[in-house]
C-alpha atoms as a PDB file:
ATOM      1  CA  UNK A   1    -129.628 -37.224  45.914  1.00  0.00           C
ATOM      2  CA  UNK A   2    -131.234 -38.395  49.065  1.00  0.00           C
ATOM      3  CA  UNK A   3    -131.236 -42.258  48.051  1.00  0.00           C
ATOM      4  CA  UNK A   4    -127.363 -41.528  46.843  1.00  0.00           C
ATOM      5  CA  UNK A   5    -126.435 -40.060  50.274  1.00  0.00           C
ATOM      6  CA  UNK A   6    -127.642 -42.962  51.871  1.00  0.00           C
ATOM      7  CA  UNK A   7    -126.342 -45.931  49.853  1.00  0.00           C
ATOM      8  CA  UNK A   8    -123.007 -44.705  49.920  1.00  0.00           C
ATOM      9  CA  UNK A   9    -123.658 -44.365  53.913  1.00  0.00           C
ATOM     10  CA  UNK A  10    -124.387 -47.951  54.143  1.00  0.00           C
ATOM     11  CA  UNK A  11    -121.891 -49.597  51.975  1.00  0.00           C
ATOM     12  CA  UNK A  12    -119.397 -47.812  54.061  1.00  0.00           C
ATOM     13  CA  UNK A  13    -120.821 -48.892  56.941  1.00  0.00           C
ATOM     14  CA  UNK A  14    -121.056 -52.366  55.382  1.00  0.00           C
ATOM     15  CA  UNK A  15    -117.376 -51.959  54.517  1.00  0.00           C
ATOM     16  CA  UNK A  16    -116.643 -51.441  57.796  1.00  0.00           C
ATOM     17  CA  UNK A  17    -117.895 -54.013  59.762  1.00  0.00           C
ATOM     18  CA  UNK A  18    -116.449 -56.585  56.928  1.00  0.00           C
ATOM     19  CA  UNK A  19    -112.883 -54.684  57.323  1.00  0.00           C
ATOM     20  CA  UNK A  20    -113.515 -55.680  61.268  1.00  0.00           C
ATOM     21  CA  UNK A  21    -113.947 -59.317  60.480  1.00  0.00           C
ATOM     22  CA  UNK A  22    -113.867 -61.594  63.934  1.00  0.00           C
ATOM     23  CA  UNK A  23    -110.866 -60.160  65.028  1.00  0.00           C
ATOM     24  CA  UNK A  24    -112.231 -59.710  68.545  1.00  0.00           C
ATOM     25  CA  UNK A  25    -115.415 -58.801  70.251  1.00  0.00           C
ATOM     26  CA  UNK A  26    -116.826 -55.275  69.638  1.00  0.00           C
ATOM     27  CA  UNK A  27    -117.652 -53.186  72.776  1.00  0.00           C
ATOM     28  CA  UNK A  28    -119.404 -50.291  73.158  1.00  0.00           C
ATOM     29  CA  UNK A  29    -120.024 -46.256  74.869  1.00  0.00           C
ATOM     30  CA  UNK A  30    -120.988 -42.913  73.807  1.00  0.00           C
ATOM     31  CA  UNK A  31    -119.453 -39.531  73.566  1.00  0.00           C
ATOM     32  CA  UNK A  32    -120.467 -36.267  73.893  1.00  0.00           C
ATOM     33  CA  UNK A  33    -119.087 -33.198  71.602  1.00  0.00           C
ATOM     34  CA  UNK A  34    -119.165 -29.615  71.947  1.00  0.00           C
ATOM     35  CA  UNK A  35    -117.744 -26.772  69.965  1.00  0.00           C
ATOM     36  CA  UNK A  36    -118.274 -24.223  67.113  1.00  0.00           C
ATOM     37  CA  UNK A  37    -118.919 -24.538  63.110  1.00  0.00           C
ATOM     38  CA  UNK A  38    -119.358 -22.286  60.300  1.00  0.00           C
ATOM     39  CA  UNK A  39    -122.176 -23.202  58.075  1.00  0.00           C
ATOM     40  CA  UNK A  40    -123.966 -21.596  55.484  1.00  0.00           C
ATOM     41  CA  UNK A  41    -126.389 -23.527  54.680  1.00  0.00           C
ATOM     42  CA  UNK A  42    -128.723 -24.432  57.627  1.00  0.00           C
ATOM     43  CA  UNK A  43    -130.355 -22.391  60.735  1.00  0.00           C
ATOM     44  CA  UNK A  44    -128.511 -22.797  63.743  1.00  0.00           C
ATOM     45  CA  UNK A  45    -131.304 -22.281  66.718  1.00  0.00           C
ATOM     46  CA  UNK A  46    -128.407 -21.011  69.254  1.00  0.00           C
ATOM     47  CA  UNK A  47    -127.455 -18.329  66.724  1.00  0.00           C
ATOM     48  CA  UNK A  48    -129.771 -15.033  65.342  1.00  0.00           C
ATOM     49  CA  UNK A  49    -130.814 -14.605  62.012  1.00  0.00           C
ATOM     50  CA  UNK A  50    -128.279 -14.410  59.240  1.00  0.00           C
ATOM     51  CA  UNK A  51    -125.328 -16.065  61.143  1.00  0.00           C
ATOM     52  CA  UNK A  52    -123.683 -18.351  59.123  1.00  0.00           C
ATOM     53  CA  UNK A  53    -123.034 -21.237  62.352  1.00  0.00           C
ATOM     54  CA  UNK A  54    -123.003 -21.266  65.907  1.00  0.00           C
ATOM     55  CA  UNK A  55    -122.530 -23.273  68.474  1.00  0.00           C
ATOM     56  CA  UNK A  56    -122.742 -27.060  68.338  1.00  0.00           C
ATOM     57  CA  UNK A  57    -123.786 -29.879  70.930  1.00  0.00           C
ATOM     58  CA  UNK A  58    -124.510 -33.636  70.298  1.00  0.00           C
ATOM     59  CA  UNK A  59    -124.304 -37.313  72.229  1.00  0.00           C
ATOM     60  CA  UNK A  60    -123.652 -40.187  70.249  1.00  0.00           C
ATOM     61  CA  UNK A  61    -124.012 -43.978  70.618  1.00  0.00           C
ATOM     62  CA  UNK A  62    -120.497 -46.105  69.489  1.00  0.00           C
ATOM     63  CA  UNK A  63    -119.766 -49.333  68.659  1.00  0.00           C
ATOM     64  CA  UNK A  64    -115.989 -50.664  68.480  1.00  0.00           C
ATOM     65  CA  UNK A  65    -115.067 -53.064  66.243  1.00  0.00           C
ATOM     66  CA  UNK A  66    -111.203 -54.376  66.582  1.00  0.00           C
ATOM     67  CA  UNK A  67    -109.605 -54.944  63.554  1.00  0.00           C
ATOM     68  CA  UNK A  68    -105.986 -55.598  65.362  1.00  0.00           C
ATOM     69  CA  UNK A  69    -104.939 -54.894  68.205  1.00  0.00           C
ATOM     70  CA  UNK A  70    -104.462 -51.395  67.396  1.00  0.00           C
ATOM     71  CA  UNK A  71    -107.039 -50.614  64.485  1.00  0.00           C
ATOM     72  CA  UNK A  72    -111.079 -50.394  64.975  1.00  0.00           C
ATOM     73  CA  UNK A  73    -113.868 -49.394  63.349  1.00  0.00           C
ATOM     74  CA  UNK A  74    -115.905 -47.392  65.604  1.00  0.00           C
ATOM     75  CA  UNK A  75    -119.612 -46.746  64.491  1.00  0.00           C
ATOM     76  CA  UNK A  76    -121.322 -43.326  65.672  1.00  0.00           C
ATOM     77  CA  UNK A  77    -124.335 -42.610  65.966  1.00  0.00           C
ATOM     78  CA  UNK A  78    -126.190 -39.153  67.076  1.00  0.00           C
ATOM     79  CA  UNK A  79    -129.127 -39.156  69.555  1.00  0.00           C
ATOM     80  CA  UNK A  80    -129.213 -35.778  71.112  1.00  0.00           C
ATOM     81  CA  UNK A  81    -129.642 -33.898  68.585  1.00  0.00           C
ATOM     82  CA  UNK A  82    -131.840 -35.526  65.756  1.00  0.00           C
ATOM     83  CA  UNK A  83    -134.805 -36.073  68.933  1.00  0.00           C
ATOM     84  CA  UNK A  84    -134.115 -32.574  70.232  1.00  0.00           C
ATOM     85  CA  UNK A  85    -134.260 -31.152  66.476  1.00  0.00           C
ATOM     86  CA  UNK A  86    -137.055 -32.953  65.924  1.00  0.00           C
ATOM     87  CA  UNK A  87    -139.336 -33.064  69.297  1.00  0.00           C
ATOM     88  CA  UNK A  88    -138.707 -28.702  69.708  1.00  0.00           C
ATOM     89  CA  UNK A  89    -138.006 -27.608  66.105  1.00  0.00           C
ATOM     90  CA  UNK A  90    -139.699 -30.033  63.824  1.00  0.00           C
ATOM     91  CA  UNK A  91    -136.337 -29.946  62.095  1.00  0.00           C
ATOM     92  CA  UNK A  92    -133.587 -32.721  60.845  1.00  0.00           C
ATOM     93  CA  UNK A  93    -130.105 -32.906  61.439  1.00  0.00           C
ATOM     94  CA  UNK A  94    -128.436 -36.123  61.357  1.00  0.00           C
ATOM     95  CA  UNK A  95    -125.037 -36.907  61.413  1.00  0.00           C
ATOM     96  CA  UNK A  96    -123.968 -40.609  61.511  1.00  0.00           C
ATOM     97  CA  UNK A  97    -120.764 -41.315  60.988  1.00  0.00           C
ATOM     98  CA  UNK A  98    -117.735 -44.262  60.682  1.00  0.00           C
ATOM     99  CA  UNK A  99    -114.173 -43.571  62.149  1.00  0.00           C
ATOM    100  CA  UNK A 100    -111.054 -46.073  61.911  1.00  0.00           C
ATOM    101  CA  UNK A 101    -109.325 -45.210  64.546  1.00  0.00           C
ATOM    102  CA  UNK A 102    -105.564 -46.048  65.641  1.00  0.00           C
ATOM    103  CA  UNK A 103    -103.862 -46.520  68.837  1.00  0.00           C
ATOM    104  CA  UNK A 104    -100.494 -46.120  69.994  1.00  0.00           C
ATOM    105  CA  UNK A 105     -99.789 -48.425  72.632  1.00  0.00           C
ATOM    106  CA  UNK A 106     -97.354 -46.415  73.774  1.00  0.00           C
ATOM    107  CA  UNK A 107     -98.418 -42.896  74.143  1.00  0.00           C
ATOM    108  CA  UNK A 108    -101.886 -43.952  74.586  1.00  0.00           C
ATOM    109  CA  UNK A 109    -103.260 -41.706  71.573  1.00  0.00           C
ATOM    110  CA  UNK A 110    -106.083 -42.327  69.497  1.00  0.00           C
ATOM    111  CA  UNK A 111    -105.950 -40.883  66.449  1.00  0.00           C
ATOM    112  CA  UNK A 112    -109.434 -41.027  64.055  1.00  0.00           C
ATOM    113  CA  UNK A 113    -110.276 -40.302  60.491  1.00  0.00           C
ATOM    114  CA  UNK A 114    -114.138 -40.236  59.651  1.00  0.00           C
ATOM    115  CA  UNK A 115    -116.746 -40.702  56.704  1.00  0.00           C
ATOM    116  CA  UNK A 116    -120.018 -39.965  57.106  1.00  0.00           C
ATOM    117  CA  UNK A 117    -122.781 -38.243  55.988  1.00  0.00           C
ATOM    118  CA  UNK A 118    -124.917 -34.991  56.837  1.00  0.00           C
ATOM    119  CA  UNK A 119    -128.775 -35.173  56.348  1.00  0.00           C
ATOM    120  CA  UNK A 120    -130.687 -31.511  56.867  1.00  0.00           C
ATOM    121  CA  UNK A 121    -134.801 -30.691  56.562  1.00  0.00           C
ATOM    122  CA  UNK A 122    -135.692 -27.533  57.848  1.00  0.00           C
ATOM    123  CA  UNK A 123    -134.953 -24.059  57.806  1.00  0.00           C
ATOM    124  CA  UNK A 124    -132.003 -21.969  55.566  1.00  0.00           C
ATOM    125  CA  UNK A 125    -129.079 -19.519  58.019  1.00  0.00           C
ATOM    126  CA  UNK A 126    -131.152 -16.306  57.434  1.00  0.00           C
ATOM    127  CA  UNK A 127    -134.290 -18.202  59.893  1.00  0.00           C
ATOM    128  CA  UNK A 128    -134.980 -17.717  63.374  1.00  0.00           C
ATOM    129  CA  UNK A 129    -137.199 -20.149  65.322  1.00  0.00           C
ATOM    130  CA  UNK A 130    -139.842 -16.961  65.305  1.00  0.00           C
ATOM    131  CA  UNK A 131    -139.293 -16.012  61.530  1.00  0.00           C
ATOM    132  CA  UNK A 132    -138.259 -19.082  59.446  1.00  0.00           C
ATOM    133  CA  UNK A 133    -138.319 -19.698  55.811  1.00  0.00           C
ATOM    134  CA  UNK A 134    -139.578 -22.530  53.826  1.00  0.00           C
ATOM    135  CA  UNK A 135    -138.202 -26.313  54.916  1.00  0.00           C
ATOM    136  CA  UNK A 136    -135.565 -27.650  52.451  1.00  0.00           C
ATOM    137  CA  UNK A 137    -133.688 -31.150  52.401  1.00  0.00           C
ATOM    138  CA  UNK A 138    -129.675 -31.123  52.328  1.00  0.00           C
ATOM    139  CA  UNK A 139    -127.325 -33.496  52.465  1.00  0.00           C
ATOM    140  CA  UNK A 140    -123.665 -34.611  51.693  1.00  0.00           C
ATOM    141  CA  UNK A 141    -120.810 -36.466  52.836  1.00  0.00           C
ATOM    142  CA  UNK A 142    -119.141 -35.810  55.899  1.00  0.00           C
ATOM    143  CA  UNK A 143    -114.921 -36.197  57.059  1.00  0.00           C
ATOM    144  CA  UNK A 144    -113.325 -35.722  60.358  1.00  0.00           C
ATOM    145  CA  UNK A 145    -110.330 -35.575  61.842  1.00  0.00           C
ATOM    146  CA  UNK A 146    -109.435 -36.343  65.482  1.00  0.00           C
ATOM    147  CA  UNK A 147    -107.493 -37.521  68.069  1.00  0.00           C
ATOM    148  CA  UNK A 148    -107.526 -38.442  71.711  1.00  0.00           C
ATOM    149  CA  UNK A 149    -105.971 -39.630  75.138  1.00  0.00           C
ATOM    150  CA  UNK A 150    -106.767 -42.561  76.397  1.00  0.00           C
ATOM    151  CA  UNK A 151    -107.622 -42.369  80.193  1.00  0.00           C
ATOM    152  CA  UNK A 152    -107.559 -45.936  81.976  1.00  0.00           C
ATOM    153  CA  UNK A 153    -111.271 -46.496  84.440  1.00  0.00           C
ATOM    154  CA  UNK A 154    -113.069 -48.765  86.434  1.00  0.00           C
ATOM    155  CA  UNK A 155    -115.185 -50.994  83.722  1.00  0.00           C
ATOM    156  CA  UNK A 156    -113.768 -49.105  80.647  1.00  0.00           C
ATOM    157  CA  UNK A 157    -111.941 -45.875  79.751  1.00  0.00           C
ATOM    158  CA  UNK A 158    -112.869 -42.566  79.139  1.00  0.00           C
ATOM    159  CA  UNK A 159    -111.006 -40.280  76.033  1.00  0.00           C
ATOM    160  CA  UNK A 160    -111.074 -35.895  75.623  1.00  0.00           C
ATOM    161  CA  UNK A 161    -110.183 -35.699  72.333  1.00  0.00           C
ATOM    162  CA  UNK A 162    -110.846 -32.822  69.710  1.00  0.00           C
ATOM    163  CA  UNK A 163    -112.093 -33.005  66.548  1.00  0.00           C
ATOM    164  CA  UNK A 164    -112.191 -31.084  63.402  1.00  0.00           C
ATOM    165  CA  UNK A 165    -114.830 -31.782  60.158  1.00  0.00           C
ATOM    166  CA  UNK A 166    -115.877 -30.999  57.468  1.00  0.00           C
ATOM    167  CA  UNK A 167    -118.970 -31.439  55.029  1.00  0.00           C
ATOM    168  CA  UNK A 168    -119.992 -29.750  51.699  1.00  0.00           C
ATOM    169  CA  UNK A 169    -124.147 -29.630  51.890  1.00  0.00           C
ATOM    170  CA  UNK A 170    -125.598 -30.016  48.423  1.00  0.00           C
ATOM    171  CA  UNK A 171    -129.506 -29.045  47.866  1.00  0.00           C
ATOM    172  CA  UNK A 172    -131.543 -28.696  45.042  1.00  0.00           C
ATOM    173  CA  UNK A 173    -133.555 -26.260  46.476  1.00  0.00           C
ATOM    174  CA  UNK A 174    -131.272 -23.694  47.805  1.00  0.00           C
ATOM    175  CA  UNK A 175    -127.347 -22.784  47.345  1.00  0.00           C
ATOM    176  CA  UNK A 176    -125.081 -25.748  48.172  1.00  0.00           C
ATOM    177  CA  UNK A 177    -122.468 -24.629  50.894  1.00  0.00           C
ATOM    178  CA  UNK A 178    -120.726 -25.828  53.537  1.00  0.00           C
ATOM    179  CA  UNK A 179    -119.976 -26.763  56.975  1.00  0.00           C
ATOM    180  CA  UNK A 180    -116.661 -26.717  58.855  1.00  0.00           C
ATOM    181  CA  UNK A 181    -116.336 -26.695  62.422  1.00  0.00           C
ATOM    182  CA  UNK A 182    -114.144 -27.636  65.831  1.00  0.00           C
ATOM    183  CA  UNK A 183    -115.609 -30.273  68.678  1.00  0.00           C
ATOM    184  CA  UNK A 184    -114.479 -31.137  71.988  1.00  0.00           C
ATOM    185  CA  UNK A 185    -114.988 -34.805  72.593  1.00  0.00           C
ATOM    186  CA  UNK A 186    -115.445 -36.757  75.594  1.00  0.00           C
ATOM    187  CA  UNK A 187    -115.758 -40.834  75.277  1.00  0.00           C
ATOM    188  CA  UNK A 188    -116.800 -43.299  77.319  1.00  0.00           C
ATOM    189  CA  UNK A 189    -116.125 -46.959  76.354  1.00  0.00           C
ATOM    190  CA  UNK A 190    -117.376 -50.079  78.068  1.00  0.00           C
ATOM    191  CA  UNK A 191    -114.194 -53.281  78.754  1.00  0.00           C
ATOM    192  CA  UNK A 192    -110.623 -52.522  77.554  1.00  0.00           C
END
């Protein structure tokens, strides 16, 4: 399941950087989310034992690739919290993920729609960082949903958005279950 999760990963990542073609030059930034999930599958170290989610933090690195003048492909890519995860809880959460994105010229809106993928190792919900069960690997694919404003700056622009997702984590080792939750975004992007 592991090799499956990440093929599919990487032809869609493939895909997208084809779909971008030469159109333009990509640019780059990073955003940070913050929010809530339900998810009963995996320990979440800012909740107790037993709960089923909890809060949810993470800073990603982005690359934009124009398609047209409206379209990109924008590339994600979590930091925070797979070298947090792993440096203080020897655990693995990974989240990359691919969004085309639209925006209206007009209202200055960005509106996304993501496919990704979710990659767990460590704990199940009923752990706590002093009492945790056995390690486990989960993974499966991930969707979003989002949109944003687009905020005009010196060098760039920044975008508060909100985002919604979704994943259904599939193991072999434990019950399959899933993960739906609600982010607060704030981008950053480098040139126009």
């Amino acid at each position: 399941m592991k090799k499956n999760l990440i093929a599919v990963f990487f032809v869609l990542l493939a895909a997208g950087l084809v779909a971008a073609g030469e159109k333009a030059s990509p640019s780059f930034g990073f955003h940070a989310v913050g929010g809530g999930r339900y998810d009963d599958v995996r320990m979440c170290v800012g909740s107790p034992a037993g709960y089923k989610g909890g809060p949810i933090m993470d800073i990603y690195l982005d690359a934009v690739l124009p398609v047209n003048d409206s379209v990109s492909v924008v590339l994600n890519l979590p930091v925070m919290r797979p070298v947090l995860f792993g440096a203080a809880f020897k655990m693995l959460q990974f989240e990359p993920q691919m969004t085309v994105e639209y925006t209206s010229p007009e209202s200055g809106l960005a509106f996304g729609g993501g496919f990704g993928a979710v990659f767990h190792y460590g704990p199940d919900y009923k752990s706590s960082l002093d009492n945790r069960s056995s390690d486990f690997f989960a993974g499966g694919p991930l969707l979003s949903a989002s949109v944003g404003k687009i905020v005009p700056a010196k060098g760039g622009y920044w975008m508060p958005g909100i985002k919604v997702f979704y994943s259904p984590l599939l193991s072999s080792e434990v019950d399959s279950g899933q993960v739906l939750g609600f982010v607060l975004e704030l981008h950053y992007r480098f040139g126009k």
